[in-house]
N, C-alpha and C. Protein backbone atom coordinates (compact mmCIF):
# COMPACT_ATOMS: atom_id res chain seq x y z
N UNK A 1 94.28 109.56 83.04
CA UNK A 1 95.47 109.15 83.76
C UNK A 1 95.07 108.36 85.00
N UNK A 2 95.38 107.30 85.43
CA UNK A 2 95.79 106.23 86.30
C UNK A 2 96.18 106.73 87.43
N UNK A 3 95.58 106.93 88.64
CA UNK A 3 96.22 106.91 89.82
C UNK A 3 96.47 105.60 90.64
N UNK A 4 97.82 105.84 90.76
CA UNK A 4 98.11 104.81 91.91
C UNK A 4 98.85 104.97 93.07
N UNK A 5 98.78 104.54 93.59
CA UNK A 5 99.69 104.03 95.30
C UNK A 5 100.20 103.48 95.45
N UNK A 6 101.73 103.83 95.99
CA UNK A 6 102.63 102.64 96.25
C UNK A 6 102.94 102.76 97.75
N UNK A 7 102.99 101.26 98.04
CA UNK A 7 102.77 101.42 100.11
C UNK A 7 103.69 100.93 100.17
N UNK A 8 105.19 100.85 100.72
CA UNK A 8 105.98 100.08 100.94
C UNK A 8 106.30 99.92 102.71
N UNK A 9 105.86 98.60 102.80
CA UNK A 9 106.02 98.22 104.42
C UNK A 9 107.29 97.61 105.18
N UNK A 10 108.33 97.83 104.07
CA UNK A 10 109.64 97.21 104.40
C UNK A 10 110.18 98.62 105.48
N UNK A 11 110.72 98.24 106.75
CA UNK A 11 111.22 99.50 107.71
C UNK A 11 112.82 100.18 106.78
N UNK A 12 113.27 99.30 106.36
CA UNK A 12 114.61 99.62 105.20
C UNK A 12 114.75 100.28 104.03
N UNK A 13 115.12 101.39 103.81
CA UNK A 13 114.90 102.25 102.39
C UNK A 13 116.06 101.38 101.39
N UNK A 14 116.84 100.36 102.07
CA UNK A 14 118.33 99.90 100.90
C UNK A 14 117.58 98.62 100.68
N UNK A 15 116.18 97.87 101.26
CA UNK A 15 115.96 96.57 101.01
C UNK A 15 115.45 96.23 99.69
N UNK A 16 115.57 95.14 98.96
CA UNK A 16 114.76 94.73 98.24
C UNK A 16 113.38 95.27 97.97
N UNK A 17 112.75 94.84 99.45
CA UNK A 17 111.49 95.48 98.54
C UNK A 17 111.40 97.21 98.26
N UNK A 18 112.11 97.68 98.47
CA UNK A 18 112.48 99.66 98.00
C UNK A 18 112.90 99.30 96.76
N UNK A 19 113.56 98.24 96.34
CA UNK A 19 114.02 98.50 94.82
C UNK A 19 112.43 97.85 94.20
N UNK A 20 112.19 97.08 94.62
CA UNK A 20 110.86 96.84 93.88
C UNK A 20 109.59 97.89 94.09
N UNK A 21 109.75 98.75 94.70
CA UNK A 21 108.67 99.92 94.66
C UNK A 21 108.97 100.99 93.96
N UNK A 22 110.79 101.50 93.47
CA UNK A 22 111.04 101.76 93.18
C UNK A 22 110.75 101.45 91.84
N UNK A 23 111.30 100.77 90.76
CA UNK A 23 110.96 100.11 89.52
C UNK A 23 109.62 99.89 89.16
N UNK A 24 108.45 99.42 90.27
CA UNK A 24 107.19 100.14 89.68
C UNK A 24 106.99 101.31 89.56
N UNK A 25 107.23 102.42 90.46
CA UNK A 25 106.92 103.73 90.38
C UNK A 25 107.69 104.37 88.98
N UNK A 26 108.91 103.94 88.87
CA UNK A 26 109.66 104.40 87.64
C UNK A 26 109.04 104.02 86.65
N UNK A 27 108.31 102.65 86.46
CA UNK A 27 108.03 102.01 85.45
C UNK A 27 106.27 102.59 84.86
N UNK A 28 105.67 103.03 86.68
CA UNK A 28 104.31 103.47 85.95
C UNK A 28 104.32 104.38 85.48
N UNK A 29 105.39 105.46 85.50
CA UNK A 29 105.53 106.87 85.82
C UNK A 29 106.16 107.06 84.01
N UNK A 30 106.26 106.26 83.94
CA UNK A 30 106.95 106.49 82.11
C UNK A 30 105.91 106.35 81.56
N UNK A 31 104.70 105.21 81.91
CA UNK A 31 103.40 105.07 80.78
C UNK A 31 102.68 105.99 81.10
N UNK A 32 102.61 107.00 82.01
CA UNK A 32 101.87 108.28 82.21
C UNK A 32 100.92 107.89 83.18
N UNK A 33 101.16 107.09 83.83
CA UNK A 33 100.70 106.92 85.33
C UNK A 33 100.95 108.16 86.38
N UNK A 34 100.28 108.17 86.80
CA UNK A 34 100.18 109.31 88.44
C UNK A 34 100.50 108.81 88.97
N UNK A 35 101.55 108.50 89.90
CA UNK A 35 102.08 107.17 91.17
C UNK A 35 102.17 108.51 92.50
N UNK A 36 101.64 107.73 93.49
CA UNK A 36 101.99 108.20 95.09
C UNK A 36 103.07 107.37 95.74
N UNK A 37 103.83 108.22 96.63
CA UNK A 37 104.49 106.68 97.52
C UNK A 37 104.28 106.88 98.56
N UNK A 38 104.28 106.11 99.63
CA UNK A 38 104.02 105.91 100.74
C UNK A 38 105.20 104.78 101.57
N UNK A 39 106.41 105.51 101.47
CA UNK A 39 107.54 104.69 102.62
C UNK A 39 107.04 104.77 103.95
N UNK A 40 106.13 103.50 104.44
CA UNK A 40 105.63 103.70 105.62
C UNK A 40 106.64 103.48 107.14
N UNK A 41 108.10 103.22 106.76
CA UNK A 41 109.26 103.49 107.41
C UNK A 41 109.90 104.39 107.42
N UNK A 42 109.79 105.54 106.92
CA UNK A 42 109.96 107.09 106.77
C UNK A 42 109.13 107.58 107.43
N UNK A 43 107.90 107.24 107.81
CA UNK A 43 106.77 107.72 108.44
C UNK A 43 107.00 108.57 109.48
N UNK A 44 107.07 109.76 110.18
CA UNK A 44 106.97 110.09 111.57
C UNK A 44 105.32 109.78 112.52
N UNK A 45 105.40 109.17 112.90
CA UNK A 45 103.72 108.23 113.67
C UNK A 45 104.14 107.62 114.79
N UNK A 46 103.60 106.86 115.89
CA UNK A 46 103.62 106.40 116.77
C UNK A 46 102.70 105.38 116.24
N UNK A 47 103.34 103.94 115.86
CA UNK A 47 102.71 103.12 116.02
C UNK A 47 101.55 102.45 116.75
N UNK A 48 101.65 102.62 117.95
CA UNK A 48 100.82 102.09 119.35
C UNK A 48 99.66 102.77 119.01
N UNK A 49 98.46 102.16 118.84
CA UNK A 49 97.23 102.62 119.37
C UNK A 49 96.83 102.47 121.15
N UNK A 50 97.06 103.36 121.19
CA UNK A 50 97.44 103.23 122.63
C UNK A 50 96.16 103.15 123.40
N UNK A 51 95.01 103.44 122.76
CA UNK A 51 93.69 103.21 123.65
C UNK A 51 92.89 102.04 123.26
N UNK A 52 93.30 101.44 122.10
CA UNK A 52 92.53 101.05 120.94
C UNK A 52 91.39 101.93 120.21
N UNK A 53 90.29 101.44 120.67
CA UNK A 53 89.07 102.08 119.96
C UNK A 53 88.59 102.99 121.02
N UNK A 54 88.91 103.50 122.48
CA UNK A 54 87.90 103.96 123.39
C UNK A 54 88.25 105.30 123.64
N UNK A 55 89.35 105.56 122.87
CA UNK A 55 89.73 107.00 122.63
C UNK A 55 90.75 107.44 121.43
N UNK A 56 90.30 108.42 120.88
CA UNK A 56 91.36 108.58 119.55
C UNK A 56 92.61 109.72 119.88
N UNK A 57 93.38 108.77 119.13
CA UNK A 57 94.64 110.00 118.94
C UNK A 57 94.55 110.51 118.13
N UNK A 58 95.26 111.88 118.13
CA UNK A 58 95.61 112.54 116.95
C UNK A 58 96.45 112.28 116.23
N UNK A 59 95.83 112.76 114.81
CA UNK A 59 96.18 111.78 113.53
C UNK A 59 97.86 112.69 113.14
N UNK A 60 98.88 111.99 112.95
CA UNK A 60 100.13 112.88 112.95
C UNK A 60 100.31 113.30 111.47
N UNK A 61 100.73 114.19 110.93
CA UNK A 61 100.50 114.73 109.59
C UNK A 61 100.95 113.88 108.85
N UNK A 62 102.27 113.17 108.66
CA UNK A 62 102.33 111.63 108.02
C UNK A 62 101.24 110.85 107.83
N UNK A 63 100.50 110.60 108.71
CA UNK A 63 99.79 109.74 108.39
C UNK A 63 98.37 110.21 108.05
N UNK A 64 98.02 111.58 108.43
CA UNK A 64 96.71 112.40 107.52
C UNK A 64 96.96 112.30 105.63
N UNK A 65 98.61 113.11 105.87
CA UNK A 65 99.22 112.55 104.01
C UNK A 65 98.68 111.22 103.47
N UNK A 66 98.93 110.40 103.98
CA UNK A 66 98.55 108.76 103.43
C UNK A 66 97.89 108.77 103.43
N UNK A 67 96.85 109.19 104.41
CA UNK A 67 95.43 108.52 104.26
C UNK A 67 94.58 109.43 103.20
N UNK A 68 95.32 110.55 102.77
CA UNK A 68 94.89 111.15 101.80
C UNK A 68 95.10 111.20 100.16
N UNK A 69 96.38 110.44 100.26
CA UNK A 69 97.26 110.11 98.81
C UNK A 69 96.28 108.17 99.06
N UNK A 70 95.91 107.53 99.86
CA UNK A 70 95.02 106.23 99.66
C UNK A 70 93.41 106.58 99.43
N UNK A 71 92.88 107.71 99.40
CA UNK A 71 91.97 108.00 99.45
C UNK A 71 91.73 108.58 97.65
N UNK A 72 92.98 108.93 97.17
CA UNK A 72 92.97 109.65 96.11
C UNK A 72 93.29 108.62 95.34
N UNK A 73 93.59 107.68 95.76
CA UNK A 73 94.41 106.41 94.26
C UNK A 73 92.72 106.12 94.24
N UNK A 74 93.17 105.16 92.79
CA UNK A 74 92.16 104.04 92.30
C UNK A 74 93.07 102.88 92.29
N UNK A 75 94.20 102.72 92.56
CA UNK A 75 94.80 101.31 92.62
C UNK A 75 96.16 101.58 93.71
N UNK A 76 96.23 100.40 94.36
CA UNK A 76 96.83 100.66 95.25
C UNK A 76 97.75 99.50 95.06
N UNK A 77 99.47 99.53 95.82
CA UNK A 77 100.38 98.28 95.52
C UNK A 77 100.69 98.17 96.80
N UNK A 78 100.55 97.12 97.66
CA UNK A 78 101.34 96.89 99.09
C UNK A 78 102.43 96.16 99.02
N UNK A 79 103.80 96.11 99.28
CA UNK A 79 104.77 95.88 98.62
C UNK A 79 105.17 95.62 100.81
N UNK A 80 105.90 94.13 100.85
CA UNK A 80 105.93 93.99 102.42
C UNK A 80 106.68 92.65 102.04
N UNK A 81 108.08 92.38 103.34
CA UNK A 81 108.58 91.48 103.36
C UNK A 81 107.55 90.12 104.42
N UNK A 82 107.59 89.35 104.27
CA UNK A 82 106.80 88.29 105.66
C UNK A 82 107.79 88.19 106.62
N UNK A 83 107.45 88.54 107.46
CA UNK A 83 108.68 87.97 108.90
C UNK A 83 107.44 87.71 109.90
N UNK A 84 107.86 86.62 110.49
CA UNK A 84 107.06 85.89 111.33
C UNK A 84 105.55 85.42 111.11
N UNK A 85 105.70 85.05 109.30
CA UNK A 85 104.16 84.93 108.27
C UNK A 85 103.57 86.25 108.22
N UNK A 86 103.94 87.55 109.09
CA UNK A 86 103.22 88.35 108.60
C UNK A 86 103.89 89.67 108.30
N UNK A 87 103.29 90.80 108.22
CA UNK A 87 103.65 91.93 108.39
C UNK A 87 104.38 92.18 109.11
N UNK A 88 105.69 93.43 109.18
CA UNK A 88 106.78 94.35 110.22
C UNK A 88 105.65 94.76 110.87
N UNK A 89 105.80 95.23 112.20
CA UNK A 89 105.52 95.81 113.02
C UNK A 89 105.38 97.04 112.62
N UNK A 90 105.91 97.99 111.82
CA UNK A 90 105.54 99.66 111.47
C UNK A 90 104.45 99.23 110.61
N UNK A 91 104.30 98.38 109.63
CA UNK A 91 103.33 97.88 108.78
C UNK A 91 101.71 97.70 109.58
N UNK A 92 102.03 97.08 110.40
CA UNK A 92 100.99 96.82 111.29
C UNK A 92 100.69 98.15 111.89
N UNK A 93 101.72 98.39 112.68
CA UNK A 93 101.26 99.78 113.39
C UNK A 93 100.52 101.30 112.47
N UNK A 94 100.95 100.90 111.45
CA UNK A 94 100.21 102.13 110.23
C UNK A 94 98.66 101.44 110.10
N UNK A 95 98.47 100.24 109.86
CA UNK A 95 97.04 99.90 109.93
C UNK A 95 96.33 100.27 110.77
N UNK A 96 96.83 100.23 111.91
CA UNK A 96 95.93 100.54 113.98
C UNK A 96 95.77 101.38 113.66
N UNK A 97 96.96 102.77 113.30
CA UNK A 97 96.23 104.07 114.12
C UNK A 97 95.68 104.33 112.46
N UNK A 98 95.81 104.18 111.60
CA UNK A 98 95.33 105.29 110.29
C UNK A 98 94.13 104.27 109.85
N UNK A 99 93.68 103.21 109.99
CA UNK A 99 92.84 102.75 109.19
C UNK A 99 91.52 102.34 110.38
N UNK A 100 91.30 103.36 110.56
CA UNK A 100 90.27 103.70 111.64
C UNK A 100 88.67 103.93 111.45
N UNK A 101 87.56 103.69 112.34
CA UNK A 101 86.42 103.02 111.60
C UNK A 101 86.15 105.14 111.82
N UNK A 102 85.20 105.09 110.55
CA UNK A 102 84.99 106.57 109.91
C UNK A 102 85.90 106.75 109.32
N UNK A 103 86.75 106.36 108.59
CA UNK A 103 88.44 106.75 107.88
C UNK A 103 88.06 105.58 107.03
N UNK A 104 88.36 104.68 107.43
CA UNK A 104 88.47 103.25 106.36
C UNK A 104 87.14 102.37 106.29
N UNK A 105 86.87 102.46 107.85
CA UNK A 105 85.24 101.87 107.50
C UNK A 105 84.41 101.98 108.40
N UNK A 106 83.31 101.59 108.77
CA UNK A 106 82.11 102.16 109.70
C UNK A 106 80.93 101.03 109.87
N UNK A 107 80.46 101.03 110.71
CA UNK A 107 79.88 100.26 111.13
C UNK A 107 78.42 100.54 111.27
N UNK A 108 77.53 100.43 110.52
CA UNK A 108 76.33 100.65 109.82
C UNK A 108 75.23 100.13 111.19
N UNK A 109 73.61 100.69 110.86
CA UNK A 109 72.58 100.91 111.92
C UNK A 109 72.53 99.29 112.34
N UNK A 110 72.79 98.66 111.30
CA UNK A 110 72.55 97.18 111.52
C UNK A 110 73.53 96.24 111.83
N UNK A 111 74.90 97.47 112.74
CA UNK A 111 75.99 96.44 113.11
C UNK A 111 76.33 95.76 112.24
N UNK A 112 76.43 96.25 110.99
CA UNK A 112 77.24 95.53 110.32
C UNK A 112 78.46 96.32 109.56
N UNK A 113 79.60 95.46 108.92
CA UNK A 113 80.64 97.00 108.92
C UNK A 113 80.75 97.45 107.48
N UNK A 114 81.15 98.32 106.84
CA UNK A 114 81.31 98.73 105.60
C UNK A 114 82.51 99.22 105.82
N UNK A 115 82.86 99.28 104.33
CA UNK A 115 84.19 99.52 103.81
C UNK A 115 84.19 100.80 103.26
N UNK A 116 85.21 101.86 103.75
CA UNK A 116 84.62 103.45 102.88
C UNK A 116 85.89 103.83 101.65
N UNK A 117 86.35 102.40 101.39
CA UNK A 117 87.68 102.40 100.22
C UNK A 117 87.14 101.52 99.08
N UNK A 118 85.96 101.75 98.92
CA UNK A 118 84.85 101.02 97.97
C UNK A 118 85.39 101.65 96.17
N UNK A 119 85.36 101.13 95.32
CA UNK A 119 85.79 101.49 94.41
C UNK A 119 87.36 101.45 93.92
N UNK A 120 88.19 100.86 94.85
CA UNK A 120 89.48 100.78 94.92
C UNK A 120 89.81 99.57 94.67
N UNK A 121 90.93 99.16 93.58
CA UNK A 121 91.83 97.71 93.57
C UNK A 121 92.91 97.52 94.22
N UNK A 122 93.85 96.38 94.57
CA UNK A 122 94.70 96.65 94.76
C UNK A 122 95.56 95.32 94.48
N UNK A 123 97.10 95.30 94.65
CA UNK A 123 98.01 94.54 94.54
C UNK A 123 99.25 94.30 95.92
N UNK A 124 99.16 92.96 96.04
CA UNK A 124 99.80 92.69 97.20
C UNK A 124 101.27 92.24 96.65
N UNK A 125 102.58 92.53 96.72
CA UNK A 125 103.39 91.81 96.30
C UNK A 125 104.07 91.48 97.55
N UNK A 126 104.37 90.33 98.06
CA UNK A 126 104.67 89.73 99.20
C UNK A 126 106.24 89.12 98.72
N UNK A 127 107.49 89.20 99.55
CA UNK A 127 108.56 88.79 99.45
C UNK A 127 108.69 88.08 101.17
N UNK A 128 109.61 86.55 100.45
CA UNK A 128 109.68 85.78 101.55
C UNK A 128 111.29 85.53 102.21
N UNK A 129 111.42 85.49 102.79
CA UNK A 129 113.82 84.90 103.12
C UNK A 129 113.50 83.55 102.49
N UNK A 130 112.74 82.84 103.55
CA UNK A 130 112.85 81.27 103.19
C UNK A 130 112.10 79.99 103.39
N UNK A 131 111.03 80.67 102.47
CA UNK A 131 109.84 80.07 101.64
C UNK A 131 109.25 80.16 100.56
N UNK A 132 109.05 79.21 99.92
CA UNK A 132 108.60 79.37 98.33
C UNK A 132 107.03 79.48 99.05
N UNK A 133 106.29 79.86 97.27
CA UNK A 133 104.83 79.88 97.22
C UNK A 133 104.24 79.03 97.83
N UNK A 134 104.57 77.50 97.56
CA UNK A 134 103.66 76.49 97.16
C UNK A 134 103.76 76.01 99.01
N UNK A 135 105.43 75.87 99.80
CA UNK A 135 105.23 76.20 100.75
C UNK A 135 104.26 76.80 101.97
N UNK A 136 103.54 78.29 101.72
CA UNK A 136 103.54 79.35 101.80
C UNK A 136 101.82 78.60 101.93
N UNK A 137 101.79 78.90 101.05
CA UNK A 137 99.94 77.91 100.51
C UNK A 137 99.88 76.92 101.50
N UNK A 138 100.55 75.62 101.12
CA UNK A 138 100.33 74.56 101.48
C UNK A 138 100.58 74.33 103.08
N UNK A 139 101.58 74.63 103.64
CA UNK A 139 101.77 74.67 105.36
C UNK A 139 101.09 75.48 105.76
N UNK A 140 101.25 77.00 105.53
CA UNK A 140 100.66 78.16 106.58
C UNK A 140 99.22 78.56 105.70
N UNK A 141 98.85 78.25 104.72
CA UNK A 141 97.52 78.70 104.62
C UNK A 141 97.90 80.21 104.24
N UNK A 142 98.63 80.19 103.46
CA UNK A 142 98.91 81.86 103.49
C UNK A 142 98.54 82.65 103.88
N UNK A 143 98.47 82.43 105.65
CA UNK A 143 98.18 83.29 106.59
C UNK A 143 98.03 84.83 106.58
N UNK A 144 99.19 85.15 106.45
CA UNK A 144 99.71 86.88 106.29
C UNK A 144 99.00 87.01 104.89
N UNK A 145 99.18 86.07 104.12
CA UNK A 145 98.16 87.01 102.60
C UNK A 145 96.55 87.26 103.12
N UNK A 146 96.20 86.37 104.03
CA UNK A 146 94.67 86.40 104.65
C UNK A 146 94.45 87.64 104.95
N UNK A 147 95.53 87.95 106.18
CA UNK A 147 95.63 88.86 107.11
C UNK A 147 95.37 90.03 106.46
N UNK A 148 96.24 90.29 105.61
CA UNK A 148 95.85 91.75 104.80
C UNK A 148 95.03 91.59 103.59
N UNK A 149 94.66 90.98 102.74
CA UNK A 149 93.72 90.70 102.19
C UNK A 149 92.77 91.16 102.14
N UNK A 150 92.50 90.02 103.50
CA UNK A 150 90.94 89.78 103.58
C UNK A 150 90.47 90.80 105.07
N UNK A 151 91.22 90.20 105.78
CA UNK A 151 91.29 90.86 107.53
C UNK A 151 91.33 92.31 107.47
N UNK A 152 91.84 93.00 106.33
CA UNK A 152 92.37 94.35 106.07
C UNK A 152 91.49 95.01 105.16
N UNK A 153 92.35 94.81 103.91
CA UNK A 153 91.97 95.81 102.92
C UNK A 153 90.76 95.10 101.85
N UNK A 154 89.88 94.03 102.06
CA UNK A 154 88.88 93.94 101.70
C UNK A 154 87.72 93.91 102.56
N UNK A 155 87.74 94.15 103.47
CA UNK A 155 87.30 94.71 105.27
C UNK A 155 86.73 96.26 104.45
N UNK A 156 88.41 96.78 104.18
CA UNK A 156 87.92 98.21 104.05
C UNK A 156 87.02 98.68 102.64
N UNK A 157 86.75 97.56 102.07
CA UNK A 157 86.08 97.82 100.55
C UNK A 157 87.13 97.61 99.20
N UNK A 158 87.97 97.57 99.15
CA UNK A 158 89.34 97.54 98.12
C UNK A 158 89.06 95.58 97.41
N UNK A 159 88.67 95.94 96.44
CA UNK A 159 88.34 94.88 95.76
C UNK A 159 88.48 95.23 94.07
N UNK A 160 88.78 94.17 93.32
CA UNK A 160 89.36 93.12 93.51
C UNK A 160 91.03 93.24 93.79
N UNK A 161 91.92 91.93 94.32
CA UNK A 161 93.14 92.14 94.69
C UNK A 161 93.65 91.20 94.07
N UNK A 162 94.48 91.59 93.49
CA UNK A 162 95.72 90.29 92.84
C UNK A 162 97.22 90.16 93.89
N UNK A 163 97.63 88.82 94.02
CA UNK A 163 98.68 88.97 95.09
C UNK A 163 100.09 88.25 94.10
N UNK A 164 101.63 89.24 94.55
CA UNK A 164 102.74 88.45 93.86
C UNK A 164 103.39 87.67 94.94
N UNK A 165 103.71 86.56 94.72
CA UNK A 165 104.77 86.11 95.97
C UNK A 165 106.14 85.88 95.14
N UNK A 166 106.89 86.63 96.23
CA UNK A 166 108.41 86.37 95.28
C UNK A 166 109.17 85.64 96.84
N UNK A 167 109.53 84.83 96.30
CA UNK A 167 111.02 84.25 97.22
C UNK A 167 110.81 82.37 96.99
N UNK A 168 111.74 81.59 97.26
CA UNK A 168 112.53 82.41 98.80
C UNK A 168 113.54 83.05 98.56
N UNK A 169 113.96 84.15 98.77
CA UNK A 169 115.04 85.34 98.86
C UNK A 169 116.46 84.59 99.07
N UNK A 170 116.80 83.81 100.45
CA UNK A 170 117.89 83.00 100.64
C UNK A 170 118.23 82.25 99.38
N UNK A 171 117.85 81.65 98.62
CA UNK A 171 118.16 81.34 97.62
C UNK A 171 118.33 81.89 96.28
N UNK A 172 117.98 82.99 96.14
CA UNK A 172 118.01 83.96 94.94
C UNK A 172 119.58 84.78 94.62
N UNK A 173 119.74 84.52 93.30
CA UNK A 173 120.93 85.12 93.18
C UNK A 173 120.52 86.11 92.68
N UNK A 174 121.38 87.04 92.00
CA UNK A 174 121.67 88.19 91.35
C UNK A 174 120.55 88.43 90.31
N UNK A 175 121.03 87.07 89.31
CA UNK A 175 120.06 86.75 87.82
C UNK A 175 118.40 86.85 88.36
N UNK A 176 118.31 85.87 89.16
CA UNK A 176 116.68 85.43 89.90
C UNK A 176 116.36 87.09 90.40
N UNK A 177 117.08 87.91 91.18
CA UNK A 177 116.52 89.12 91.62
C UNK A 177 116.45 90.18 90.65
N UNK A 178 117.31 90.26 89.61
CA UNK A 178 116.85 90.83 88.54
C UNK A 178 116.07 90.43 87.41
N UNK A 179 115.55 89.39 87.20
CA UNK A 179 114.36 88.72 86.62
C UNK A 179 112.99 89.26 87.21
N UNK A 180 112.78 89.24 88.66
CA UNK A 180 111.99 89.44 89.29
C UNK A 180 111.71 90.94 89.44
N UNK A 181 112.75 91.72 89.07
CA UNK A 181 112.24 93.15 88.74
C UNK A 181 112.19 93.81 87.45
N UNK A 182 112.03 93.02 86.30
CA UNK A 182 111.72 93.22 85.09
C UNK A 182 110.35 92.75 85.38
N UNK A 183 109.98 91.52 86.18
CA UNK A 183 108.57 91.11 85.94
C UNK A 183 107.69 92.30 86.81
N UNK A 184 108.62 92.94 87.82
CA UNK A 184 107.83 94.19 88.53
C UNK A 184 107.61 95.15 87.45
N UNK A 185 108.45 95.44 86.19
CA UNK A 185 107.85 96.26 85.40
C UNK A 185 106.52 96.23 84.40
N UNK A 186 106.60 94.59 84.27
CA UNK A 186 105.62 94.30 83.52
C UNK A 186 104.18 94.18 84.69
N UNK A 187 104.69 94.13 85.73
CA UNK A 187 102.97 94.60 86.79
C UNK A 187 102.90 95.75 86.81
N UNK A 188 103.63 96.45 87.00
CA UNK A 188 103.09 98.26 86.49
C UNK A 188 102.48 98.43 84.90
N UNK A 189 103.32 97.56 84.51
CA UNK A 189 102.92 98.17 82.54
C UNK A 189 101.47 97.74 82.90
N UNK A 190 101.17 96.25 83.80
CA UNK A 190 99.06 95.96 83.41
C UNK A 190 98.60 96.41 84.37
N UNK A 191 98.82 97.47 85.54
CA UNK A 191 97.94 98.13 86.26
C UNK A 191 97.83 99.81 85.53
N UNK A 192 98.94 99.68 85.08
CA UNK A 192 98.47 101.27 84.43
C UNK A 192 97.30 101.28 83.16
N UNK A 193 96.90 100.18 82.88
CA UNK A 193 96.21 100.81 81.99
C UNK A 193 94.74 100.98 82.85
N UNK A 194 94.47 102.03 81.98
CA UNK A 194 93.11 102.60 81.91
C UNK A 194 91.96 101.36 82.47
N UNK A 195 92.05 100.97 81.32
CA UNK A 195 90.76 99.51 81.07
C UNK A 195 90.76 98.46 81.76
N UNK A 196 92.02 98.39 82.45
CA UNK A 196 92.59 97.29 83.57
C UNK A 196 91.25 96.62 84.15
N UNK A 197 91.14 95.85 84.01
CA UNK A 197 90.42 95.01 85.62
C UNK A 197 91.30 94.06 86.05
N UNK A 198 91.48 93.76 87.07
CA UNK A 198 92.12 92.62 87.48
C UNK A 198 91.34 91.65 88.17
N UNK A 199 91.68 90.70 88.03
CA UNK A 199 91.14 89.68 88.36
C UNK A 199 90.81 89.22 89.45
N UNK A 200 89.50 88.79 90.04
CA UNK A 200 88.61 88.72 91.65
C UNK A 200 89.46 87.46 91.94
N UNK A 201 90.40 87.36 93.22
CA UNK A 201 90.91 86.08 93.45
C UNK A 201 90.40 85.46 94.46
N UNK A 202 90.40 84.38 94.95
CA UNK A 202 89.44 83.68 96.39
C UNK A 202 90.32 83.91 97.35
């Protein structure tokens, strides 16, 4: 059996992307997938790393849970609207305080850093208001896909990552948003399997 993780970084339990975390979890959970969730807007945490690195807080039981249901997947789904090219602010703020060096990664005799989420894949599905892909690519350098990606969760060892971009949202009707969550079922149907690899992207 398949463990996975579902991270949803939308602060809204009625938004879009909840129905799309929703419909994977339903969808892995029928092929006999193990699914976790992780509504990181349900969270009780204090965003603020309030010292940065020169003193630690204590870890609030929310976020000991996660870091223990991310520790236990072998595949992980980050599911996040873009506002302002990147991540919400609770999104971000769950990275500061929980993905902390000895937790996520560490920094080796030779100053250099390692990743302690080594053995882990994952999937980014990114939703936009009002920008397409090619947009997205071509102006911003798909900044925010960098950001967590690369800046993040291949930092922490989580390799390989496949990314979805859905929008632009402002323009999507009814038909287009329910298209787009049949195709969310068919990304659960190819991460649940067993034999899965997904594909190393640049």
């Amino acid at each position: 059996m398949k463990k996975i993780v579902v991270i949803n970084g939308h602060p809204d339990k009625e938004s879009f992307n909840s129905a799309i975390a929703q419909t994977y979890i339903t969808s892995a959970i029928s092929l006999g997938t193990e699914v976790r969730y992780i509504p990181i807007g349900e969270l009780d945490f204090n965003p603020n790393l309030q010292f940065g690195y020169r003193k630690r807080m204590e870890l609030e039981p929310d976020l000991v849970k996660a870091l223990e249901d991310l520790h236990w997947s072998e595949h992980q789904v980050w599911i996040h609207p873009m506002w302002w090219l990147g991540m919400p602010a609770i999104m971000k703020g769950f990275f500061d305080r929980a993905f902390l060096p000895s937790i996520a990664f560490k920094i080796n005799k030779n100053g250099q850093s390692e990743g302690l989420l080594e053995g882990k894949t994952a999937r980014i599905i990114t939703t936009a208001g009002d920008l397409s892909e090619k947009e997205y690519e071509e102006i911003y350098k798909s900044s925010g896909q960098i950001q967590l990606q690369k800046g993040i969760l291949e930092y922490c060892g989580i390799s390989p990552i496949q990314n979805d971009f859905i929008g632009p949202l402002i323009k999507f009707n009814e038909k287009d948003r329910n298209n787009w969550i049949e195709q969310v079922k068919s990304l659960a149907a190819f991460d649940s399997k067993i034999e899965n690899k997904i594909p190393q992207q640049s």
